[in-house]
PDB file of N, CA and C in Angstrom:
ATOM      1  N   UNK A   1      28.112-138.324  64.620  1.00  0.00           N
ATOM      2  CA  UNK A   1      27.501-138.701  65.885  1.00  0.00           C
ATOM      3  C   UNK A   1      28.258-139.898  66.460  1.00  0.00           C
ATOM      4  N   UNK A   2      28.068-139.910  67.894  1.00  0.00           N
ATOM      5  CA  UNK A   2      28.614-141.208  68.670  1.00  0.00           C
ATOM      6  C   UNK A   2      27.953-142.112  68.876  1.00  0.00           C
ATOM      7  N   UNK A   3      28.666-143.461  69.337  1.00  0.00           N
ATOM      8  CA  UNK A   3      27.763-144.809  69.153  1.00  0.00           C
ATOM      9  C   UNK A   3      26.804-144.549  69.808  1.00  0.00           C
ATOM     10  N   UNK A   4      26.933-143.509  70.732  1.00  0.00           N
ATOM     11  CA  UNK A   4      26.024-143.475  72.029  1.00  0.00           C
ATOM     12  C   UNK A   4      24.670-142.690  71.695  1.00  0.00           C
ATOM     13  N   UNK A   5      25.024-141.913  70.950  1.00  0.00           N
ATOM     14  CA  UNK A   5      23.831-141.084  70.345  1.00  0.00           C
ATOM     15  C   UNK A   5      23.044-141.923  69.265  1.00  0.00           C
ATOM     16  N   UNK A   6      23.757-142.500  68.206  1.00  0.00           N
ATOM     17  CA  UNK A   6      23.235-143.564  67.511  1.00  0.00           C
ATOM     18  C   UNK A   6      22.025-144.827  67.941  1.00  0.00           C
ATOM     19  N   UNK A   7      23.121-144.861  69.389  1.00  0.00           N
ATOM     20  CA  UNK A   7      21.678-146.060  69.906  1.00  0.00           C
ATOM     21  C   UNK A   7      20.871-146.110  70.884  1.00  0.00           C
ATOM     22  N   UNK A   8      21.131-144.561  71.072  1.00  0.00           N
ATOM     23  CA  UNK A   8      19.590-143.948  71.908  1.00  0.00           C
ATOM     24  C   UNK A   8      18.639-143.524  70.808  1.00  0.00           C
ATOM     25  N   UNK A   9      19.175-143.141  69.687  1.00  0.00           N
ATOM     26  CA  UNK A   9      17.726-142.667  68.876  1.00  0.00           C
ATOM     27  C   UNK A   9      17.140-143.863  68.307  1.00  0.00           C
ATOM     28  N   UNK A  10      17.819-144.852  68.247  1.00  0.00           N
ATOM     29  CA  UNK A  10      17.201-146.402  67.752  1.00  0.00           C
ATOM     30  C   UNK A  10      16.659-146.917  68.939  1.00  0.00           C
ATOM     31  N   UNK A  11      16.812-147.159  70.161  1.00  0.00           N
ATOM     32  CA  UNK A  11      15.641-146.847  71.189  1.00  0.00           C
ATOM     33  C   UNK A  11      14.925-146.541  71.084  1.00  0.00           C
ATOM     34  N   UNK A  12      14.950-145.109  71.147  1.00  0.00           N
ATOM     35  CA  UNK A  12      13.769-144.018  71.395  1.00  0.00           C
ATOM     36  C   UNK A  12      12.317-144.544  70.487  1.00  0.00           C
ATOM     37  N   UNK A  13      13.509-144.459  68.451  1.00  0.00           N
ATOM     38  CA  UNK A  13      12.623-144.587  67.916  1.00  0.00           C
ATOM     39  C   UNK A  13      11.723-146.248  67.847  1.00  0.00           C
ATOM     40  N   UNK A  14      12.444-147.388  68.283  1.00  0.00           N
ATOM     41  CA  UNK A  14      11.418-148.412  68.554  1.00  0.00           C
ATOM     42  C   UNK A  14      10.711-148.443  69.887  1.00  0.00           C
ATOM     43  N   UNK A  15      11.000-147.408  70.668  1.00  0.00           N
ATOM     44  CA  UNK A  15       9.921-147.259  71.573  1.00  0.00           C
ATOM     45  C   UNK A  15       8.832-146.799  71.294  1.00  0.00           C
ATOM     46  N   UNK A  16       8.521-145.592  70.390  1.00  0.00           N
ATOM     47  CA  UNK A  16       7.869-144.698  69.631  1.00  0.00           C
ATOM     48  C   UNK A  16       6.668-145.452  68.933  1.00  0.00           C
ATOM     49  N   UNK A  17       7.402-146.193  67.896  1.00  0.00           N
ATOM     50  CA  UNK A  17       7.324-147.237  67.009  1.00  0.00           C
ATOM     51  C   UNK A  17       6.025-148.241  67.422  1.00  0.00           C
ATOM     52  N   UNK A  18       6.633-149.009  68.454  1.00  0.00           N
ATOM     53  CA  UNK A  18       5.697-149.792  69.624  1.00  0.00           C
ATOM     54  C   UNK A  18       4.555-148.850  70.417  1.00  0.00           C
ATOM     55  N   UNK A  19       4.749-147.852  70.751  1.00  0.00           N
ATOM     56  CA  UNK A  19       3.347-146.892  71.143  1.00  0.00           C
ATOM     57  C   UNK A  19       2.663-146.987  70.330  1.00  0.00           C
ATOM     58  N   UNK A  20       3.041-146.310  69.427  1.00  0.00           N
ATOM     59  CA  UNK A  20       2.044-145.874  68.400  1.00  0.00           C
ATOM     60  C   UNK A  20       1.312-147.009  68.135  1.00  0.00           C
ATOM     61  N   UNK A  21       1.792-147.822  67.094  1.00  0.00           N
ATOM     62  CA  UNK A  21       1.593-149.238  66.682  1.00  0.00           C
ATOM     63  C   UNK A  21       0.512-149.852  67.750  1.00  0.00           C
ATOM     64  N   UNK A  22       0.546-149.821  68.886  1.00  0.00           N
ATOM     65  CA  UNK A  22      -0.464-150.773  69.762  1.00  0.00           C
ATOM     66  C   UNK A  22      -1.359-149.836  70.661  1.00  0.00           C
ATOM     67  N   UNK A  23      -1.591-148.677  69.667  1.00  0.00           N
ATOM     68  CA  UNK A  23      -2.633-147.807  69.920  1.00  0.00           C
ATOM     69  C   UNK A  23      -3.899-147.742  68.182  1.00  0.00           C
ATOM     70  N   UNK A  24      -3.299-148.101  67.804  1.00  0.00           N
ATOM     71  CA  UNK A  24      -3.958-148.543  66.273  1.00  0.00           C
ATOM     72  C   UNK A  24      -5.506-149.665  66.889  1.00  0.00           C
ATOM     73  N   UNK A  25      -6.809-149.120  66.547  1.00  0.00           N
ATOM     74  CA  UNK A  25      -7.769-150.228  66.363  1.00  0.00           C
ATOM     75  C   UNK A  25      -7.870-150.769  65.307  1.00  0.00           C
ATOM     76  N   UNK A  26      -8.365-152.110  65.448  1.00  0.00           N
ATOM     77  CA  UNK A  26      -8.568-153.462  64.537  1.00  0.00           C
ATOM     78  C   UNK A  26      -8.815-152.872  63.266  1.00  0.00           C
ATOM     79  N   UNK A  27     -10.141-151.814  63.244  1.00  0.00           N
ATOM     80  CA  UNK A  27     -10.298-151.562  61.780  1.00  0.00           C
ATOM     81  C   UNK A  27      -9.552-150.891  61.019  1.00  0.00           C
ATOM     82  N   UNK A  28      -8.370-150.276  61.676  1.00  0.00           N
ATOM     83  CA  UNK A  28      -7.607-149.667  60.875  1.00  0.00           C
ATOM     84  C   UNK A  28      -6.972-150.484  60.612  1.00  0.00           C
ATOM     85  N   UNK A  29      -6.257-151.654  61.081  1.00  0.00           N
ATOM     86  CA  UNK A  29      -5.105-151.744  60.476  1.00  0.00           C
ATOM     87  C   UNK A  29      -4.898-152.938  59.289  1.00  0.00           C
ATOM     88  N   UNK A  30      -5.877-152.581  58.767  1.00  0.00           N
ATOM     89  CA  UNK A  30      -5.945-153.156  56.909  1.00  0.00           C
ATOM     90  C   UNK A  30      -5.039-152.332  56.456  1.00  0.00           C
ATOM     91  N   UNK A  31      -5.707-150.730  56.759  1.00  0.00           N
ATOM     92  CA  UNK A  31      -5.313-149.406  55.657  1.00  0.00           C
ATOM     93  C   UNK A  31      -3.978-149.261  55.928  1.00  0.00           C
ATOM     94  N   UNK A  32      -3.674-149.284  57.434  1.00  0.00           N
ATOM     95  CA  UNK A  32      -2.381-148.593  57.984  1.00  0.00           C
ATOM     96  C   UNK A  32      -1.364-149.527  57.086  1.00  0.00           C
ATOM     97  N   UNK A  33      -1.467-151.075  57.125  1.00  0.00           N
ATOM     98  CA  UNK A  33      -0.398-152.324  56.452  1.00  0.00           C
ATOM     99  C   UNK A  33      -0.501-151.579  55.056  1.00  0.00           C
ATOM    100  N   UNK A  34      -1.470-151.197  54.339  1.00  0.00           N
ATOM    101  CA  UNK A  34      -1.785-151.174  52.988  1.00  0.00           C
ATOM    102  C   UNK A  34      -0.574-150.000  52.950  1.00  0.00           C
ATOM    103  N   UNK A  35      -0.792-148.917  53.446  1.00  0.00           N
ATOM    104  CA  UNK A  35      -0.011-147.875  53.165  1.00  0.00           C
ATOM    105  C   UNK A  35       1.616-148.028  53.745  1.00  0.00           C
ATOM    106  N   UNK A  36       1.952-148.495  54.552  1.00  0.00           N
ATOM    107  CA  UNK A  36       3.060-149.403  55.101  1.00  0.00           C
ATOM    108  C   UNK A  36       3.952-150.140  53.915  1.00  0.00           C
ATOM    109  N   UNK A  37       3.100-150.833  53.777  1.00  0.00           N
ATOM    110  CA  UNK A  37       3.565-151.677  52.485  1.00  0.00           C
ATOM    111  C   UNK A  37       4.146-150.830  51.313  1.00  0.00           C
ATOM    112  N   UNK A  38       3.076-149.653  50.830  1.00  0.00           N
ATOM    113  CA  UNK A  38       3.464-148.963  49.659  1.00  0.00           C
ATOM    114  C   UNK A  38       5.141-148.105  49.906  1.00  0.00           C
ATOM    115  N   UNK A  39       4.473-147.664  51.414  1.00  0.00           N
ATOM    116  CA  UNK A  39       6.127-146.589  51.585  1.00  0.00           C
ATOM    117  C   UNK A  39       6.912-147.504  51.695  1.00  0.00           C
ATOM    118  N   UNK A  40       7.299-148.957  51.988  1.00  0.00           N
ATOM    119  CA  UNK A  40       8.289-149.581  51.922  1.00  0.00           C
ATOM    120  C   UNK A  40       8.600-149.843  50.687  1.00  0.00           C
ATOM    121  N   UNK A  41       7.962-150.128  49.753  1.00  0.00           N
ATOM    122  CA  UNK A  41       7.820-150.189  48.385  1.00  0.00           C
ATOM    123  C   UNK A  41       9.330-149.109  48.010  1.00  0.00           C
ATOM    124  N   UNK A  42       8.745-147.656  48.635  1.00  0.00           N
ATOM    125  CA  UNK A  42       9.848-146.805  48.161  1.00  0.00           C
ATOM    126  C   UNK A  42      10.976-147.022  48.825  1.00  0.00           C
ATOM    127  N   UNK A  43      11.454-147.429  50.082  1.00  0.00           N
ATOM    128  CA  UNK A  43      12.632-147.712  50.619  1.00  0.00           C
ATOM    129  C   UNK A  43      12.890-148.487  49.672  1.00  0.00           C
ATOM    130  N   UNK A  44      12.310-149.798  49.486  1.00  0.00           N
ATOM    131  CA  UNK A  44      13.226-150.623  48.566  1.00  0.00           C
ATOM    132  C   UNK A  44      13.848-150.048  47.145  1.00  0.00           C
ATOM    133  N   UNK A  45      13.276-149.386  46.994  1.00  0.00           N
ATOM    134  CA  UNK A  45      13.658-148.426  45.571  1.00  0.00           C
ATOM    135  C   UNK A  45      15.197-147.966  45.756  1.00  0.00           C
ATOM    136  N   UNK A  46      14.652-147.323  47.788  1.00  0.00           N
ATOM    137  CA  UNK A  46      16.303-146.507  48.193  1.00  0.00           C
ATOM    138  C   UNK A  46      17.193-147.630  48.057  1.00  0.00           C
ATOM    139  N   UNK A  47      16.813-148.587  48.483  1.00  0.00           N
ATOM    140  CA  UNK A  47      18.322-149.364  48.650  1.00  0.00           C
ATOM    141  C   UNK A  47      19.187-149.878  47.525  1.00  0.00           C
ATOM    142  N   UNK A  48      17.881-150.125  46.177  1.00  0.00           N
ATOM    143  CA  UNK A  48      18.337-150.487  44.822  1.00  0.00           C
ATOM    144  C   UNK A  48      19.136-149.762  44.346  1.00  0.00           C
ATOM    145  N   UNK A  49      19.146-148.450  44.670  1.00  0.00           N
ATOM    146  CA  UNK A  49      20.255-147.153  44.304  1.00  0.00           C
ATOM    147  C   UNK A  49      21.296-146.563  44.920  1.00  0.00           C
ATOM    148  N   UNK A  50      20.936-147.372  46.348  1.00  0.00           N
ATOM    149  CA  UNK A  50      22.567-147.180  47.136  1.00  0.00           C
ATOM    150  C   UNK A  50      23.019-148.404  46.483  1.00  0.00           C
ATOM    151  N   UNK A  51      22.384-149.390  46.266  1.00  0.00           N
ATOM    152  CA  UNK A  51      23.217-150.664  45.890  1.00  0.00           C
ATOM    153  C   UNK A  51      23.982-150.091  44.885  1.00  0.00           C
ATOM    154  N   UNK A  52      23.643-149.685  43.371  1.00  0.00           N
ATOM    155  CA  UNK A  52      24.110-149.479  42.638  1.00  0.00           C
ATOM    156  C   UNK A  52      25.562-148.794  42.758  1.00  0.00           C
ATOM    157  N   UNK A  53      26.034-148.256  44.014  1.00  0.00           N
ATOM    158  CA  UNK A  53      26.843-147.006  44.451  1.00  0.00           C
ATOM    159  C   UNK A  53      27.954-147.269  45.530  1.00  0.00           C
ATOM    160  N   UNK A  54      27.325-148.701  46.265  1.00  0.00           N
ATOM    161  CA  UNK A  54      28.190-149.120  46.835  1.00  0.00           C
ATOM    162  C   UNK A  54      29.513-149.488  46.593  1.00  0.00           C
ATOM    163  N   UNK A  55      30.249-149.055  47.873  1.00  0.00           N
ATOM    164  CA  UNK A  55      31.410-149.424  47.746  1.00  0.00           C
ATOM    165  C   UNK A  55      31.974-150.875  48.917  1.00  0.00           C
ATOM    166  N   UNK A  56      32.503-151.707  48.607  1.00  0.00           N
ATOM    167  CA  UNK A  56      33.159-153.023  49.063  1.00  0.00           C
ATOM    168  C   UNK A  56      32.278-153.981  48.953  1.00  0.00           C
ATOM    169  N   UNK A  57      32.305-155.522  48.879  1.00  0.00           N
ATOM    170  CA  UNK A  57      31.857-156.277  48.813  1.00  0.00           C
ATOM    171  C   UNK A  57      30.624-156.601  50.715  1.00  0.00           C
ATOM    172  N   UNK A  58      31.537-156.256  51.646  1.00  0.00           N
ATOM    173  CA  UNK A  58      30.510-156.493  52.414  1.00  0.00           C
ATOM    174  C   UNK A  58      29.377-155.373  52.402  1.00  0.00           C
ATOM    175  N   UNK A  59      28.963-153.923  52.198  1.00  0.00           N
ATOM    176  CA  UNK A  59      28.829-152.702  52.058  1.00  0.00           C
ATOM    177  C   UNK A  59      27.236-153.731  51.166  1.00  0.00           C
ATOM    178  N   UNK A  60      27.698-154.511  50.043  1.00  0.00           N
ATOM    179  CA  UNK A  60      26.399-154.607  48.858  1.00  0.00           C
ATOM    180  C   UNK A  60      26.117-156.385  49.575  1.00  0.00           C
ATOM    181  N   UNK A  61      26.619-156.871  50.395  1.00  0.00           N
ATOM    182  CA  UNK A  61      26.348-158.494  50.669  1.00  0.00           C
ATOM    183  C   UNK A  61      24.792-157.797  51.601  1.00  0.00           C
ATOM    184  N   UNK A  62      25.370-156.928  52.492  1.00  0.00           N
ATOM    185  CA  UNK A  62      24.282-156.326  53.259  1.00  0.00           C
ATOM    186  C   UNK A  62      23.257-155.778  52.612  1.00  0.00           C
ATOM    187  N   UNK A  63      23.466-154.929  51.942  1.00  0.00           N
ATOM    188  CA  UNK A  63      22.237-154.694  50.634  1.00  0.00           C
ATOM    189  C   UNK A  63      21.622-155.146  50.537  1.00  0.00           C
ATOM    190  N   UNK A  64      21.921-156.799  49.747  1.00  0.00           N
ATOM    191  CA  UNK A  64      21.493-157.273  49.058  1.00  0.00           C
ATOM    192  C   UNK A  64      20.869-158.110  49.786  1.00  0.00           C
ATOM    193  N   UNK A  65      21.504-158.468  51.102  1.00  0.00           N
ATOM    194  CA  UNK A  65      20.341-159.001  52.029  1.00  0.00           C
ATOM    195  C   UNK A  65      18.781-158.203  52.768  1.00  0.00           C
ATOM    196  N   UNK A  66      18.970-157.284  52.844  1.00  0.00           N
ATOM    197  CA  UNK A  66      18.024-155.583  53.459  1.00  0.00           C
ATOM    198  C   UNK A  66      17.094-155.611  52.074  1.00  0.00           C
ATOM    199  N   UNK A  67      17.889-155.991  50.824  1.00  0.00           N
ATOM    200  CA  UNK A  67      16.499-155.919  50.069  1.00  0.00           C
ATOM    201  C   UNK A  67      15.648-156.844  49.576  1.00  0.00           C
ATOM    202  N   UNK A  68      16.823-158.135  49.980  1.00  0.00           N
ATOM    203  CA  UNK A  68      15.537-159.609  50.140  1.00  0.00           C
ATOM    204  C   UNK A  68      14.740-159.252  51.309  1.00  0.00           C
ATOM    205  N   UNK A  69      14.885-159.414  52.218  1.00  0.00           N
ATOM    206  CA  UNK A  69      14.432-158.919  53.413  1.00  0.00           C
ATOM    207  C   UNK A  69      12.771-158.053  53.484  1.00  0.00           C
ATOM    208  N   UNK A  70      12.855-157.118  53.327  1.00  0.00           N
ATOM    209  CA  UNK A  70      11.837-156.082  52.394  1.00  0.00           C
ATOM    210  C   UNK A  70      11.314-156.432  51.344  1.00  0.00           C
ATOM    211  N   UNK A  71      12.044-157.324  50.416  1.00  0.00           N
ATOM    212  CA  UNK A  71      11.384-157.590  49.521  1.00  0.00           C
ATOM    213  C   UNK A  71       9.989-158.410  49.801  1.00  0.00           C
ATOM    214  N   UNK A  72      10.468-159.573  50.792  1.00  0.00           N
ATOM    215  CA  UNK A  72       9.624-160.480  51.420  1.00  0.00           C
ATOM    216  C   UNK A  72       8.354-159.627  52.214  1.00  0.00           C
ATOM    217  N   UNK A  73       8.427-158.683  53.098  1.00  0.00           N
ATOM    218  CA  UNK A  73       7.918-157.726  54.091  1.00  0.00           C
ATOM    219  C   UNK A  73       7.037-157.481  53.040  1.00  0.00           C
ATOM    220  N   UNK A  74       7.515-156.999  51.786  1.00  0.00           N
ATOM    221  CA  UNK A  74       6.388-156.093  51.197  1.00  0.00           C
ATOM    222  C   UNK A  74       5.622-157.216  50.421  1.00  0.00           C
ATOM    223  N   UNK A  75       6.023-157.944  49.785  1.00  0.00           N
ATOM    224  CA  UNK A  75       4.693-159.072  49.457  1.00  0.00           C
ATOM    225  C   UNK A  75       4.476-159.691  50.195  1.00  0.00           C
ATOM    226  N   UNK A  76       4.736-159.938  51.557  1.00  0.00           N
ATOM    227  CA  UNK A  76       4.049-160.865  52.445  1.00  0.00           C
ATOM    228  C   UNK A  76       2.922-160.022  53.130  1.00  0.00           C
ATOM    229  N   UNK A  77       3.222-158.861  53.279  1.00  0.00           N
ATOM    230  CA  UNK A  77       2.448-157.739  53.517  1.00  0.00           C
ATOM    231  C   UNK A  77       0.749-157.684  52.681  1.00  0.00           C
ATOM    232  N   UNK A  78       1.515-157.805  51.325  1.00  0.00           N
ATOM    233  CA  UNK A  78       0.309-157.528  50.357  1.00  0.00           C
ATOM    234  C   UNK A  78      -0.931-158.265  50.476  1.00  0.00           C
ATOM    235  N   UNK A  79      -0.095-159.585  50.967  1.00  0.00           N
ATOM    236  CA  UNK A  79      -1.047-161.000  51.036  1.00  0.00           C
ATOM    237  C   UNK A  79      -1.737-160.965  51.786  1.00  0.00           C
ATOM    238  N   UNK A  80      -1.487-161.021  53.207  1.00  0.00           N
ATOM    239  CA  UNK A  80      -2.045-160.556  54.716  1.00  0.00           C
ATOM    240  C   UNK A  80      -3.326-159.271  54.246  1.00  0.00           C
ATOM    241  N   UNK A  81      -2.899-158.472  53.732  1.00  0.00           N
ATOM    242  CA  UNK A  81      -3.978-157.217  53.519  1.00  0.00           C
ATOM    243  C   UNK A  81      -4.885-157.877  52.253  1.00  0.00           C
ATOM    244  N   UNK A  82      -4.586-158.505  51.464  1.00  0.00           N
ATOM    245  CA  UNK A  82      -5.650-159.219  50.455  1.00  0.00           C
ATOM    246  C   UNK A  82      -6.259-160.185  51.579  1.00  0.00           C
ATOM    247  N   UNK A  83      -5.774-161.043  52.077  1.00  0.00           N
ATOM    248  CA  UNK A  83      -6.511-162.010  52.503  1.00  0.00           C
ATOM    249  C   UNK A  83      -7.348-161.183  53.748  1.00  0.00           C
ATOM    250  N   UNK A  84      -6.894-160.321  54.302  1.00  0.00           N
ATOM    251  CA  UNK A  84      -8.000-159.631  55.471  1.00  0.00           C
ATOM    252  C   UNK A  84      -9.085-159.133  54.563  1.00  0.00           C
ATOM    253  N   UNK A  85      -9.139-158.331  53.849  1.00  0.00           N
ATOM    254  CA  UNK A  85     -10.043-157.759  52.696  1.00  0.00           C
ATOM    255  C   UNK A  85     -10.904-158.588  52.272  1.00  0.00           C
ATOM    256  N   UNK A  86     -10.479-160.216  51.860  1.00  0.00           N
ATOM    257  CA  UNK A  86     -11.347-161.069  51.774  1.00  0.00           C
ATOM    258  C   UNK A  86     -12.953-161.387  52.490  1.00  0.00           C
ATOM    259  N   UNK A  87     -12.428-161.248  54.013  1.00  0.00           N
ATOM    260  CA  UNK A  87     -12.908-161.390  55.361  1.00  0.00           C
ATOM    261  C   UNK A  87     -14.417-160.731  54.795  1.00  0.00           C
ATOM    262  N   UNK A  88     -13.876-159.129  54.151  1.00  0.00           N
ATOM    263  CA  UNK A  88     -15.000-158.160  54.327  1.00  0.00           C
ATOM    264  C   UNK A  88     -15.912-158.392  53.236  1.00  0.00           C
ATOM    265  N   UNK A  89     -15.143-159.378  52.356  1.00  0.00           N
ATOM    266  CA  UNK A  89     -16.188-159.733  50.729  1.00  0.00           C
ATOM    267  C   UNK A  89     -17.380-160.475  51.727  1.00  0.00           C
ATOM    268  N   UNK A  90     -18.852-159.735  50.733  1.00  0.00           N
ATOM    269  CA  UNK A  90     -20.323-161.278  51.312  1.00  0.00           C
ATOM    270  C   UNK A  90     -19.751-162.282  50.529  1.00  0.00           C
ATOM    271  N   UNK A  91     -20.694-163.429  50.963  1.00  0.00           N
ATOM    272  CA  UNK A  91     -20.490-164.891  50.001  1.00  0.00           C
ATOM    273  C   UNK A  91     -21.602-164.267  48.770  1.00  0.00           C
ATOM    274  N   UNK A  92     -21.004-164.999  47.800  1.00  0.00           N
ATOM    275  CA  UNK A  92     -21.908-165.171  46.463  1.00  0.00           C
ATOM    276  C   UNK A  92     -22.399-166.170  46.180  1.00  0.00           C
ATOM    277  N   UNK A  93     -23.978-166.048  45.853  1.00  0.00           N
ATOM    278  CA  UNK A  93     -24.650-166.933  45.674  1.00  0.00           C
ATOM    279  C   UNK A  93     -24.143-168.289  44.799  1.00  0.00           C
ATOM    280  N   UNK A  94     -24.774-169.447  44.927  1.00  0.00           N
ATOM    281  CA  UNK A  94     -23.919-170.135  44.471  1.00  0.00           C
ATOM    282  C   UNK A  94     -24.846-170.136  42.833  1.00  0.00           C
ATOM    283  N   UNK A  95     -24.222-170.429  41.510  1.00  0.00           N
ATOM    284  CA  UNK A  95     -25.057-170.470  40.751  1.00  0.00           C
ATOM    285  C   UNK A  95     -26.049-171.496  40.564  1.00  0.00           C
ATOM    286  N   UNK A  96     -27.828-171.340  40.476  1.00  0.00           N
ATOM    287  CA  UNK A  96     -28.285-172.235  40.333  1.00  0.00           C
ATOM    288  C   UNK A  96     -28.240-173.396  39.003  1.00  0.00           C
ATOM    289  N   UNK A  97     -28.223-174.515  39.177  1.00  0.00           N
ATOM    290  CA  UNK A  97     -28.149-175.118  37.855  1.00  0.00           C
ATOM    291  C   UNK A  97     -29.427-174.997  37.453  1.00  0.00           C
ATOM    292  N   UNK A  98     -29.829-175.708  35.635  1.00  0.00           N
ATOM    293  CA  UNK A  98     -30.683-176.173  35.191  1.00  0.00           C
ATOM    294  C   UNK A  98     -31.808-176.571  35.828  1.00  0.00           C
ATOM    295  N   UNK A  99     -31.070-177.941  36.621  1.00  0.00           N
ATOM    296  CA  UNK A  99     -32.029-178.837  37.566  1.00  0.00           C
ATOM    297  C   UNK A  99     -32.846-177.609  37.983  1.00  0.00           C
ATOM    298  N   UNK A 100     -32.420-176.791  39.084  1.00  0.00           N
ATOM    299  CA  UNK A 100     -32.857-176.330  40.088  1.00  0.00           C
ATOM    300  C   UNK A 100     -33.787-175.631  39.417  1.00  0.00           C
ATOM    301  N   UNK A 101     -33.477-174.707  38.699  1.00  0.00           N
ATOM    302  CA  UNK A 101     -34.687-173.445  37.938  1.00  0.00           C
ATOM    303  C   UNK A 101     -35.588-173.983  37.364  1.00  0.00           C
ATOM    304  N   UNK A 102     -35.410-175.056  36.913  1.00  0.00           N
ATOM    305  CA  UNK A 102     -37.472-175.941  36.519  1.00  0.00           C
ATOM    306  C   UNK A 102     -38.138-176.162  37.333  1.00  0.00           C
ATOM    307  N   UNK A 103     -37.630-176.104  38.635  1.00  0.00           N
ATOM    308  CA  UNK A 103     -38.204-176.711  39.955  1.00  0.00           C
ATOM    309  C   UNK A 103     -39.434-175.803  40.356  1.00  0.00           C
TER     310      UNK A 103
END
């Protein structure tokens, strides 16, 4: 393919990308990050095994940056979706002491 075809479908597809994405309601998008997170999980897997395969030094500098990169995405990800999840925990009672239960 030509450059030209190359960077109309990278258009297209972050146009796509952005629809979709800001058609998502609030309550979904715990689940949507949750599952987000996991399939990136597997990209990073992909890149650990092109790494392995690469050829030239700039070819794996890039790599190896794409999978810090992601690496970060996917546990920063995790956190954001734990800490929203939090939101939905009730409070727990606090325990009463001693004092209190003779009362």
């Amino acid at each position: 393919m030509d450059i030209m075809t190359d960077i109309a479908i990278l258009v297209l597809a972050a146009w796509v990308g952005f629809e979709v994405i800001s058609k998502v309601p609030n309550t979904l998008h715990t689940p949507l990050m949750s599952g987000t997170n996991a399939i990136h999980g597997i990209v990073l897997m992909g890149g650990l095994l092109v790494l392995s395969s690469a050829a030239g030094a700039l070819n794996k500098l890039l790599l190896v940056i794409a999978i810090t990169f992601g690496t970060i995405n996917v546990v920063g990800g995790f956190l954001v979706t734990d800490r929203m999840l939090e939101m939905f925990k009730g409070k727990r009672p606090e325990p009463r002491s001693e004092e209190d239960a003779g009362k």
